[in-house]
Structures are given as structure tokens and as C-alpha cells.
PDB file of N, CA and C in Angstrom:
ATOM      1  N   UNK A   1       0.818  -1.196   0.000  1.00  0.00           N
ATOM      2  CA  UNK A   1       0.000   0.000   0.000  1.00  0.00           C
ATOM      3  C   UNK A   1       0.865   1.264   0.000  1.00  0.00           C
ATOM      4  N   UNK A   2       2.075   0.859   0.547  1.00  0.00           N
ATOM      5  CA  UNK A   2       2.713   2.307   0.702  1.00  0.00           C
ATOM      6  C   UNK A   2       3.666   2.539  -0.730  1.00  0.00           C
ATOM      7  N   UNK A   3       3.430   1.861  -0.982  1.00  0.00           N
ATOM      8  CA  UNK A   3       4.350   1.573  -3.268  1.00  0.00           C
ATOM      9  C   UNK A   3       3.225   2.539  -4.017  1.00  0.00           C
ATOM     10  N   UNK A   4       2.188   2.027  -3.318  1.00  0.00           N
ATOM     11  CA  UNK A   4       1.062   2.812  -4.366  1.00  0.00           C
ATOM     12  C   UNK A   4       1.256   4.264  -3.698  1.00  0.00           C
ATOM     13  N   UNK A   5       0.997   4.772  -2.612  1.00  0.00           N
ATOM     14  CA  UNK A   5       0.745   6.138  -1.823  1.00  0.00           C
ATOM     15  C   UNK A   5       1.625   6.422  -2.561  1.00  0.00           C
ATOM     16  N   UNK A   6       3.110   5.768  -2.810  1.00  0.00           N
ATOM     17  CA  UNK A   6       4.472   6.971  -3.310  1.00  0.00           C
ATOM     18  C   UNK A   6       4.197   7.441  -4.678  1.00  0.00           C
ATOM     19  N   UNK A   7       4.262   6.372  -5.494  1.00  0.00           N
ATOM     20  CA  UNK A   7       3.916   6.244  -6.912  1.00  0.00           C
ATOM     21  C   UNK A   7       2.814   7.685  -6.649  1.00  0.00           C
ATOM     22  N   UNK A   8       1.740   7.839  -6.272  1.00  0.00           N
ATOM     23  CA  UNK A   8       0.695   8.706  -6.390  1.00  0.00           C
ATOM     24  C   UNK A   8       1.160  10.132  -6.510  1.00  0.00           C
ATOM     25  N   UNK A   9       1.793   9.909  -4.962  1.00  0.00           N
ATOM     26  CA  UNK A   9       2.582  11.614  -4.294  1.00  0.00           C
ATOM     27  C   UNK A   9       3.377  11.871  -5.186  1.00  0.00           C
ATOM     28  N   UNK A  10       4.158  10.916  -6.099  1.00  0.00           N
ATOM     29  CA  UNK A  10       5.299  11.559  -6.147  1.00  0.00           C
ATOM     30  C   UNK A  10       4.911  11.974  -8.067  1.00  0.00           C
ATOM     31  N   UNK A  11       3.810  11.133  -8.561  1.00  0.00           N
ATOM     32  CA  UNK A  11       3.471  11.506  -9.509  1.00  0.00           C
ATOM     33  C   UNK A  11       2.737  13.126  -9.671  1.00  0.00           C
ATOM     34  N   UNK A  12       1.964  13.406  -8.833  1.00  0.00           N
ATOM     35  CA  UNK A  12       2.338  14.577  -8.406  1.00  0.00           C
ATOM     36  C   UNK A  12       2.998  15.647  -7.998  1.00  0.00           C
ATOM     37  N   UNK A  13       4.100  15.408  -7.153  1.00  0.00           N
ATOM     38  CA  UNK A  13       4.846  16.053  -7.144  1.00  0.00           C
ATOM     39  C   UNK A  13       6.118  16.555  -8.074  1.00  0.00           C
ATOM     40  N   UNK A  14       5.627  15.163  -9.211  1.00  0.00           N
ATOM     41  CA  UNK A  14       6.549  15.425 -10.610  1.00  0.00           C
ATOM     42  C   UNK A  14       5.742  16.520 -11.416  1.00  0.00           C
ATOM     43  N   UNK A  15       4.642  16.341 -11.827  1.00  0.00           N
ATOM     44  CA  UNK A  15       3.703  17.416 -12.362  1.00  0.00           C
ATOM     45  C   UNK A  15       3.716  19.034 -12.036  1.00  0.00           C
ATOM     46  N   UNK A  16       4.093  19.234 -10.311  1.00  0.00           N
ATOM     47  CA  UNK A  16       4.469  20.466 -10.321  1.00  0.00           C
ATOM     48  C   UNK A  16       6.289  20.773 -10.305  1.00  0.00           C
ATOM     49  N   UNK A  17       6.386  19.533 -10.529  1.00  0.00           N
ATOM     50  CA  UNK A  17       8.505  20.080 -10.580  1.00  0.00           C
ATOM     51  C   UNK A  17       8.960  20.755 -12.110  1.00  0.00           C
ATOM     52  N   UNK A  18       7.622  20.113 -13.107  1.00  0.00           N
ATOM     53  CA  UNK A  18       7.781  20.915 -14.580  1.00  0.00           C
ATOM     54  C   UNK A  18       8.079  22.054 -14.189  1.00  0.00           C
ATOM     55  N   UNK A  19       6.704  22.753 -13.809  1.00  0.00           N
ATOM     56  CA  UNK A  19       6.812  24.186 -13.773  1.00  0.00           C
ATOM     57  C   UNK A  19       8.017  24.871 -12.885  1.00  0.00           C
ATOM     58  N   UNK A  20       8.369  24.302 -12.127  1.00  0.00           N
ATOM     59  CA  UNK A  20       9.001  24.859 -11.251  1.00  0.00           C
ATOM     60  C   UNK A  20      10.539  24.934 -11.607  1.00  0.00           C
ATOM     61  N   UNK A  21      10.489  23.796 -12.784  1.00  0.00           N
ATOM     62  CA  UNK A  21      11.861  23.782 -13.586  1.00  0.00           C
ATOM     63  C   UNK A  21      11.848  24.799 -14.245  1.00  0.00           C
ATOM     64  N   UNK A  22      10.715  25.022 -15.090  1.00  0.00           N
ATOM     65  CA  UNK A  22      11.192  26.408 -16.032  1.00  0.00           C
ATOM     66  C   UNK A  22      11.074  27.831 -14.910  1.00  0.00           C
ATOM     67  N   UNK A  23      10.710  27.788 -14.067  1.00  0.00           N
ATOM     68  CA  UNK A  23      10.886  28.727 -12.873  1.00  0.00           C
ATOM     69  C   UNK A  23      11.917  29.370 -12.875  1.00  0.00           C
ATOM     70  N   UNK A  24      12.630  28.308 -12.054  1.00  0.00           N
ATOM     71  CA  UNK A  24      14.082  27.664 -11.769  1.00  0.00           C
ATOM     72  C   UNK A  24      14.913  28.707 -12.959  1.00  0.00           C
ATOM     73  N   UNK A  25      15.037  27.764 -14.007  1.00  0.00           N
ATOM     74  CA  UNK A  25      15.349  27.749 -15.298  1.00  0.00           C
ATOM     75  C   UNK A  25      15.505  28.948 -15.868  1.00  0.00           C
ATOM     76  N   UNK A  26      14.696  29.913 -15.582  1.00  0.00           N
ATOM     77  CA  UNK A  26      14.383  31.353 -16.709  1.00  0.00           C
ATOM     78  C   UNK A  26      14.904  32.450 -15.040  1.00  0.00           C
ATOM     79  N   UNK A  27      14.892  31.677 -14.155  1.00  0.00           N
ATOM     80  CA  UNK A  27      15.155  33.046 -13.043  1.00  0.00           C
ATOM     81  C   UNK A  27      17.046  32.813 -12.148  1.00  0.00           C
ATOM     82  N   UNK A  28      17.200  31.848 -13.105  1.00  0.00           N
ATOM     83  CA  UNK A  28      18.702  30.826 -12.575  1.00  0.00           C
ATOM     84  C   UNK A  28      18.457  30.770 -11.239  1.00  0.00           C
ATOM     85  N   UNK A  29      17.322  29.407 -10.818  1.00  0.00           N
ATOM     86  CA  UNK A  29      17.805  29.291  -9.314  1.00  0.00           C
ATOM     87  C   UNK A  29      17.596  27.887  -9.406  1.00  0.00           C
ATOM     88  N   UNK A  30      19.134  27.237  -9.556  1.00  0.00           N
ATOM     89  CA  UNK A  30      19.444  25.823  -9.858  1.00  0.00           C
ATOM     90  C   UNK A  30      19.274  25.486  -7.759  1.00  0.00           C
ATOM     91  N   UNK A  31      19.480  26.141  -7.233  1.00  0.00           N
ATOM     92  CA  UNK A  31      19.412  25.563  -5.604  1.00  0.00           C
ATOM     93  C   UNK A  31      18.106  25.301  -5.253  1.00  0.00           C
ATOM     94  N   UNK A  32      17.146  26.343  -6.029  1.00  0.00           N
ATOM     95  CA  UNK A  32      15.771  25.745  -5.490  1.00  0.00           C
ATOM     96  C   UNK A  32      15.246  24.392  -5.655  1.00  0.00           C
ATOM     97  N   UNK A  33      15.624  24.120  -7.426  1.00  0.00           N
ATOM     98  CA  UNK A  33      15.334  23.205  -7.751  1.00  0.00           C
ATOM     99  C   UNK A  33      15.776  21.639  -7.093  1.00  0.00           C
ATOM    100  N   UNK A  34      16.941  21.806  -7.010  1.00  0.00           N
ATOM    101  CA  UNK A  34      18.001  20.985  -5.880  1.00  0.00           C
ATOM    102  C   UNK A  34      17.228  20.799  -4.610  1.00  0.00           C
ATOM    103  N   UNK A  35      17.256  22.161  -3.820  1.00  0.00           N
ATOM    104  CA  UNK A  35      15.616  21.693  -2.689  1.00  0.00           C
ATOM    105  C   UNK A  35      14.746  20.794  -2.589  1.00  0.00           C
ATOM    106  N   UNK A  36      13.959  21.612  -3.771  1.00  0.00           N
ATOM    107  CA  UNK A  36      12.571  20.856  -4.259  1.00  0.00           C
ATOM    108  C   UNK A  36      12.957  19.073  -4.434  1.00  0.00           C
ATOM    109  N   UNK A  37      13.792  19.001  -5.613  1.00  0.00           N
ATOM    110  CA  UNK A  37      14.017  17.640  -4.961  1.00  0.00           C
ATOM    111  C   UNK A  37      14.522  16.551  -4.084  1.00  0.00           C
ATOM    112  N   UNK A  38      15.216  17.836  -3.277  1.00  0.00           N
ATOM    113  CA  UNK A  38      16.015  17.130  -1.685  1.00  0.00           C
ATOM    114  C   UNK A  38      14.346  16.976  -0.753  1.00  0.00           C
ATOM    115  N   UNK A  39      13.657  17.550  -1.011  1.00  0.00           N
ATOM    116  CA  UNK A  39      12.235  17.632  -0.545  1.00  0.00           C
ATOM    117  C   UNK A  39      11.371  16.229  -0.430  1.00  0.00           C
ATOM    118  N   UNK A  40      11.324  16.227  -2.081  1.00  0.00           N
ATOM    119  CA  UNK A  40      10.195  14.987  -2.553  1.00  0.00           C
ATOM    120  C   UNK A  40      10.772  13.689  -2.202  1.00  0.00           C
ATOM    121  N   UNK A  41      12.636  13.712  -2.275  1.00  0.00           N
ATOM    122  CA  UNK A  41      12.745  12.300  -1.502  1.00  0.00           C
ATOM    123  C   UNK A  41      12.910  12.455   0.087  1.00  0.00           C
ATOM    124  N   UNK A  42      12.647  12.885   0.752  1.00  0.00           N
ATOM    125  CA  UNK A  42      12.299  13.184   1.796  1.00  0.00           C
ATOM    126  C   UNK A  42      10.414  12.739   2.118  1.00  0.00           C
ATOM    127  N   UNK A  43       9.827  13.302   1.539  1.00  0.00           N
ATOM    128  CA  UNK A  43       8.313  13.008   1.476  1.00  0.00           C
ATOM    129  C   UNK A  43       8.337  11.379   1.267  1.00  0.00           C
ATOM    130  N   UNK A  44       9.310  10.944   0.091  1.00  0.00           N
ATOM    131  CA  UNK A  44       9.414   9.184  -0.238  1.00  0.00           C
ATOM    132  C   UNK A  44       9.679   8.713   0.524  1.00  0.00           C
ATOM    133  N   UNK A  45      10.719   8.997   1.343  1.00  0.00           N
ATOM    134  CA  UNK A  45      10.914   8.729   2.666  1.00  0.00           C
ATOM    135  C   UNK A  45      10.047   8.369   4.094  1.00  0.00           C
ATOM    136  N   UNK A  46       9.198   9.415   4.494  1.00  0.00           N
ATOM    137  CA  UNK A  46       8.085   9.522   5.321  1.00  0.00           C
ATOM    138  C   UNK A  46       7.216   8.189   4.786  1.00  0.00           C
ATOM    139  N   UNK A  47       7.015   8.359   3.688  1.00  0.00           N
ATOM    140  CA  UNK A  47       5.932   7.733   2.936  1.00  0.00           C
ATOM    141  C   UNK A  47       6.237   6.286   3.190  1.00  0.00           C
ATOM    142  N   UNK A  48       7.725   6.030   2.659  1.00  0.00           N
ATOM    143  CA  UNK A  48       7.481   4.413   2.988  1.00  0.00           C
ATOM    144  C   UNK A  48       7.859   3.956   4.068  1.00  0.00           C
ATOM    145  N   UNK A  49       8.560   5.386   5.364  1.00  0.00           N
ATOM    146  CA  UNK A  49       8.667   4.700   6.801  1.00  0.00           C
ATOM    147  C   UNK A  49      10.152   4.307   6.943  1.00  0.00           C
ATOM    148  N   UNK A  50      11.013   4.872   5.828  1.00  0.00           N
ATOM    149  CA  UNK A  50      12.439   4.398   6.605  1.00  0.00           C
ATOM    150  C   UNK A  50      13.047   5.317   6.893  1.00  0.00           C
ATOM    151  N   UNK A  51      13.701   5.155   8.315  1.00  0.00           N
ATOM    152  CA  UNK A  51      14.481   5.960   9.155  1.00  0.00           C
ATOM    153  C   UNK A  51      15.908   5.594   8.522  1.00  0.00           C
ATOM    154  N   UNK A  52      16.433   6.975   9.108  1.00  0.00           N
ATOM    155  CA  UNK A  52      18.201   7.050   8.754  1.00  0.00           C
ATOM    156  C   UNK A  52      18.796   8.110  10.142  1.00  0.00           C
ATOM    157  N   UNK A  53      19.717   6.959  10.293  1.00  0.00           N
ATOM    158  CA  UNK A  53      20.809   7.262  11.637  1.00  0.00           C
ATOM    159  C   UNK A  53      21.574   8.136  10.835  1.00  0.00           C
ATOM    160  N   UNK A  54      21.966   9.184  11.401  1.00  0.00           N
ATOM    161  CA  UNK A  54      23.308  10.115  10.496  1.00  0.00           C
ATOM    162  C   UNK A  54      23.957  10.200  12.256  1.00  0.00           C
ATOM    163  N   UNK A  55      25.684  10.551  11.933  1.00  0.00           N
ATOM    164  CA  UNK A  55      26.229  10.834  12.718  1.00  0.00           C
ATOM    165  C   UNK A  55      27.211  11.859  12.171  1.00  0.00           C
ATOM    166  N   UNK A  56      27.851  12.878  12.654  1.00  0.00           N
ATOM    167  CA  UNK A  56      28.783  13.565  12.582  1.00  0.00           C
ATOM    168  C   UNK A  56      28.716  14.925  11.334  1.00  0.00           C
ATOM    169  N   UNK A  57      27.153  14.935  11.116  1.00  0.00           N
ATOM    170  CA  UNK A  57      26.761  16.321  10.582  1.00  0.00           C
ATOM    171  C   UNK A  57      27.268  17.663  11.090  1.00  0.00           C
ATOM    172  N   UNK A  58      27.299  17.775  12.170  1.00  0.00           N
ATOM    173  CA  UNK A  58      27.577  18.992  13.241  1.00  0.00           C
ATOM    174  C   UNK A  58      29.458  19.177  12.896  1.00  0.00           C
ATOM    175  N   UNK A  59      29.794  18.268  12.511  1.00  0.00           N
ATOM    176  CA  UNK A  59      31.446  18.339  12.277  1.00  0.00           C
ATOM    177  C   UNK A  59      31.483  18.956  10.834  1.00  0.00           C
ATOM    178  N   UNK A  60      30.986  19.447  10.007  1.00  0.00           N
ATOM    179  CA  UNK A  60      31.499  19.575   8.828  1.00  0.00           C
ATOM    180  C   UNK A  60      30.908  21.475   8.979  1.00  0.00           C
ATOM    181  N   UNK A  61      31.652  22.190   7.907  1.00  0.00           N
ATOM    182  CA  UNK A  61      31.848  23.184   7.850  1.00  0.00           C
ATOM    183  C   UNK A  61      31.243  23.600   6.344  1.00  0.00           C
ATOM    184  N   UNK A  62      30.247  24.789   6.655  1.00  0.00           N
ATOM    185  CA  UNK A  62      29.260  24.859   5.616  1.00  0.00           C
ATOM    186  C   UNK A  62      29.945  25.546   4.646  1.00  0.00           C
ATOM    187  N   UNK A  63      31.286  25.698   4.793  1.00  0.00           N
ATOM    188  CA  UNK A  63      31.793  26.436   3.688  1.00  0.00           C
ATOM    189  C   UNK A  63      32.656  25.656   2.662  1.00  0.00           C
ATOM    190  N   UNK A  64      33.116  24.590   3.585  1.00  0.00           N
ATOM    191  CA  UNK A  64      33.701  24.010   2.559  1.00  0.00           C
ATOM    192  C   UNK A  64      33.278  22.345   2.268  1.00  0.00           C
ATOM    193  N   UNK A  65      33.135  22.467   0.482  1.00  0.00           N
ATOM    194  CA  UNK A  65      32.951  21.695  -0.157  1.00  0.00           C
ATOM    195  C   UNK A  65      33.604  20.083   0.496  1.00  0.00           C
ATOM    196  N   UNK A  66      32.306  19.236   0.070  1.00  0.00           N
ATOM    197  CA  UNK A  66      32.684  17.855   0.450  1.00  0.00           C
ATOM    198  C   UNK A  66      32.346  17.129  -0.752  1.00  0.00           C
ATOM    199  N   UNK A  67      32.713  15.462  -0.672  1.00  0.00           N
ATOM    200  CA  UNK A  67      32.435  14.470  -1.737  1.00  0.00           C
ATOM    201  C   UNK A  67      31.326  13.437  -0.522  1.00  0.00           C
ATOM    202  N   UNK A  68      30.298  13.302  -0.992  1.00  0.00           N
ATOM    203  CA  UNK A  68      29.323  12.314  -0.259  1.00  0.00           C
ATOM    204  C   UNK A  68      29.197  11.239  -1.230  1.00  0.00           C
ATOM    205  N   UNK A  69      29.530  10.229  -0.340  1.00  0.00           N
ATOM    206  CA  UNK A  69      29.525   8.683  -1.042  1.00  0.00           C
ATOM    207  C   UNK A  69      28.751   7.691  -0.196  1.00  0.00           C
ATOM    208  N   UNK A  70      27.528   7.068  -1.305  1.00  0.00           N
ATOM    209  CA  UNK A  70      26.869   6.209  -1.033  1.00  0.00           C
ATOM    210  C   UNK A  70      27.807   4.505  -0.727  1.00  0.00           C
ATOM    211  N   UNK A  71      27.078   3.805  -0.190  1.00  0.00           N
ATOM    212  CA  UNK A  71      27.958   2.668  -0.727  1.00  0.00           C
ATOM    213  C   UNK A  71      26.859   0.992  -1.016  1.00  0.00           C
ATOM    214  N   UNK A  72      25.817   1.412  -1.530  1.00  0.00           N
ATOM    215  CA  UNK A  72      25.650   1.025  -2.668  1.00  0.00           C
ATOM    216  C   UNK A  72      24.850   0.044  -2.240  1.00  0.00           C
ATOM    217  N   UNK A  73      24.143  -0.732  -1.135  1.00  0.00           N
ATOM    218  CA  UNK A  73      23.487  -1.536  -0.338  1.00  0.00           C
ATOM    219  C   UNK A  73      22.477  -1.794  -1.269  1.00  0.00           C
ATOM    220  N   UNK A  74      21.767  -0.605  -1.551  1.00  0.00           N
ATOM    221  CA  UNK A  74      20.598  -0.849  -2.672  1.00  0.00           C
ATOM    222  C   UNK A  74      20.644   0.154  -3.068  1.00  0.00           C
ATOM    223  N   UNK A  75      19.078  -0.195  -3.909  1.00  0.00           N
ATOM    224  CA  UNK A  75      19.187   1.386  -4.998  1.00  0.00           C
ATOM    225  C   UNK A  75      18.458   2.417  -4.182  1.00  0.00           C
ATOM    226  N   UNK A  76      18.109   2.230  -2.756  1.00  0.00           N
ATOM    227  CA  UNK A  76      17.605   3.494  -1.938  1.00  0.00           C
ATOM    228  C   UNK A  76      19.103   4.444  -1.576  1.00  0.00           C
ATOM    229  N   UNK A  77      20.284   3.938  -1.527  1.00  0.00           N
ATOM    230  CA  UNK A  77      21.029   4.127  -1.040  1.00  0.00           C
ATOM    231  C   UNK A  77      21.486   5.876  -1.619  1.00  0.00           C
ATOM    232  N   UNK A  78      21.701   6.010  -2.889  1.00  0.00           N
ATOM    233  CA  UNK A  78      21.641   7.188  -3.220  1.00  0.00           C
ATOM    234  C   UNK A  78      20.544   8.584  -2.673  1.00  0.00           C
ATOM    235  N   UNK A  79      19.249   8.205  -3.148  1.00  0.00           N
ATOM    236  CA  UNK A  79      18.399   8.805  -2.371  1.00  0.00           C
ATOM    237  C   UNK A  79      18.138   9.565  -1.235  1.00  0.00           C
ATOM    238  N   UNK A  80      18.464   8.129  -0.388  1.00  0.00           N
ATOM    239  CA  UNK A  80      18.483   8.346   1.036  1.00  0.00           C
ATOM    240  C   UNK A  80      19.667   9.070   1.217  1.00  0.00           C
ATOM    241  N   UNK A  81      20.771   8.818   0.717  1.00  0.00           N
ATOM    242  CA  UNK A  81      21.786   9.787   1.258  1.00  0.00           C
ATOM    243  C   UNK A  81      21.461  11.777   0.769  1.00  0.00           C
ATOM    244  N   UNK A  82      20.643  11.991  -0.268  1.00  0.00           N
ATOM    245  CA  UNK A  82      20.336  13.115  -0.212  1.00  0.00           C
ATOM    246  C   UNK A  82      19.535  13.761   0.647  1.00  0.00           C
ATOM    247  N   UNK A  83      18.808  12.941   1.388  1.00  0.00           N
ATOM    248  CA  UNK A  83      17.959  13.336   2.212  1.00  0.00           C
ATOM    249  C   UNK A  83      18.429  13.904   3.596  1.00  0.00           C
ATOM    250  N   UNK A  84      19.526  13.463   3.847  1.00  0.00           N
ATOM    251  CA  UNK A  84      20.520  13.909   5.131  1.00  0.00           C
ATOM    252  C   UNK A  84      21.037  15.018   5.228  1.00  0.00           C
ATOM    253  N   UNK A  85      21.959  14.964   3.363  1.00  0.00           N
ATOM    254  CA  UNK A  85      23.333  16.390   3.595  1.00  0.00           C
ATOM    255  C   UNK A  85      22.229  17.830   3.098  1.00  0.00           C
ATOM    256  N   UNK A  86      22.617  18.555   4.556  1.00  0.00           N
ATOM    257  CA  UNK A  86      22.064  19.300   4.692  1.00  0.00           C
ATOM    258  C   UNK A  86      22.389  21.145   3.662  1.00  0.00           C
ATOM    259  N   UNK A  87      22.383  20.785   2.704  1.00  0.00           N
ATOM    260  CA  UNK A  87      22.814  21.681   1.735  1.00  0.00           C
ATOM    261  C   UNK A  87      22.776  21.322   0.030  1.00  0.00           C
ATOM    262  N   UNK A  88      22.819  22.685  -0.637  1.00  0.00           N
ATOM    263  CA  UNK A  88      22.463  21.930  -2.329  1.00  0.00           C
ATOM    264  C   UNK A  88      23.281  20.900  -2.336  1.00  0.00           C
ATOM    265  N   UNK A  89      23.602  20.014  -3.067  1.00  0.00           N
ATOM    266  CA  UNK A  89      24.170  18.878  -3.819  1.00  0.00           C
ATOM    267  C   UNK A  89      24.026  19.021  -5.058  1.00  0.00           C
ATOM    268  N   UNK A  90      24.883  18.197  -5.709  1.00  0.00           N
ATOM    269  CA  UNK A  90      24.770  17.738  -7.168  1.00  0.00           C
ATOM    270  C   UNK A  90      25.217  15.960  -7.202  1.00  0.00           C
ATOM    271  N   UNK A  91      24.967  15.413  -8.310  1.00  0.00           N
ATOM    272  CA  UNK A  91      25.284  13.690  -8.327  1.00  0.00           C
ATOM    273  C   UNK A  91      25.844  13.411  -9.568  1.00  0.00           C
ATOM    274  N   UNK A  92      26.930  12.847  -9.355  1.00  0.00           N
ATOM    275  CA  UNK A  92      27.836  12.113 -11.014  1.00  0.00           C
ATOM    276  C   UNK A  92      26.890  10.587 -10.813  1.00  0.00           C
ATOM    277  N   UNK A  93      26.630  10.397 -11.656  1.00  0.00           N
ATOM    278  CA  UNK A  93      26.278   8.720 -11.803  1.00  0.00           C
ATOM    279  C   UNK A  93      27.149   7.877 -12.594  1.00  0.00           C
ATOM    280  N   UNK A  94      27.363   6.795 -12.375  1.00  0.00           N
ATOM    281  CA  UNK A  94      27.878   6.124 -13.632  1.00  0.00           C
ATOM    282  C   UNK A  94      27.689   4.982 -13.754  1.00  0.00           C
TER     283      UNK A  94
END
């Protein structure tokens, strides 16, 4: 039941990320957009009920740049790790 709730929310919440891309897009605010979707997997999150232990957030320094690495358990693993670091991000895939 909770596959379907996400699928729903999040099909929605794709419908308004269009607009909000060309928002974004025409006013250059690539961080909002970054938000918005540090957001919706966050909501995926709630939705299907899994918790995440973080430790040692309070140690890092908002000024300088880090590398955040998943390690790969499953395919929540990416995700979930955006949902933690508390600032824009970006993701290389490969």
C-alpha cells in the first residue's frame, strides 16, 4: 500500500517540478530546484517509513565543499543519502 501512496505523491509532485523547472530555469535558481528535490525524496521517505541514523553532521563546515559517497546496499542508497546532507548537492552517476 505504501508503493502505491508513493507512486501517487510523487506523480504529483513530478507534475508540479515541470513548472518549477522552467521557474528555476528562466530566473537561474538551480538551488531551489536541488531543494525541491532534496524535498520529494524526503516526502518518499516519510511515505514508505524508513528511518536514517546520520552521525557527525555537526562536524562539517558549511563552507567548505565535500564528496558524499553512497555505498551502494541498494538502490535506496543514493536517495536516502540526499535526504541527510544538509545543503544543495549535485550527483555524477555512472
Amino acid at each position: 500500500m505504501r508503493s502505491a501512496a508513493l507512486i501517487l505523491v510523487f506523480l504529483v509532485l513530478t507534475l508540479f517540478a515541470v513548472p518549477l523547472l522552467l521557474v528555476c530555469a528562466v530566473f537561474r535558481l538551480p538551488d531551489a530546484f536541488l531543494a525541491y528535490g532534496q524535498w520529494m525524496m524526503r516526502v518518499g521517505r516519510l511515505i514508505l517509513g524508513i528511518s536514517v541514523d546520520v552521525a557527525g553532521l555537526d562536524r562539517l563546515d558549511r563552507k567548505v565543499p565535500y564528496v558524499f559517497m553512497s555505498n551502494h546496499l541498494s538502490f535506496l542508497d543514493g536517495p536516502l543519502l540526499m535526504t541527510v546532507i544538509d545543503r544543495p548537492a549535485r550527483v555524477i552517476v555512472k
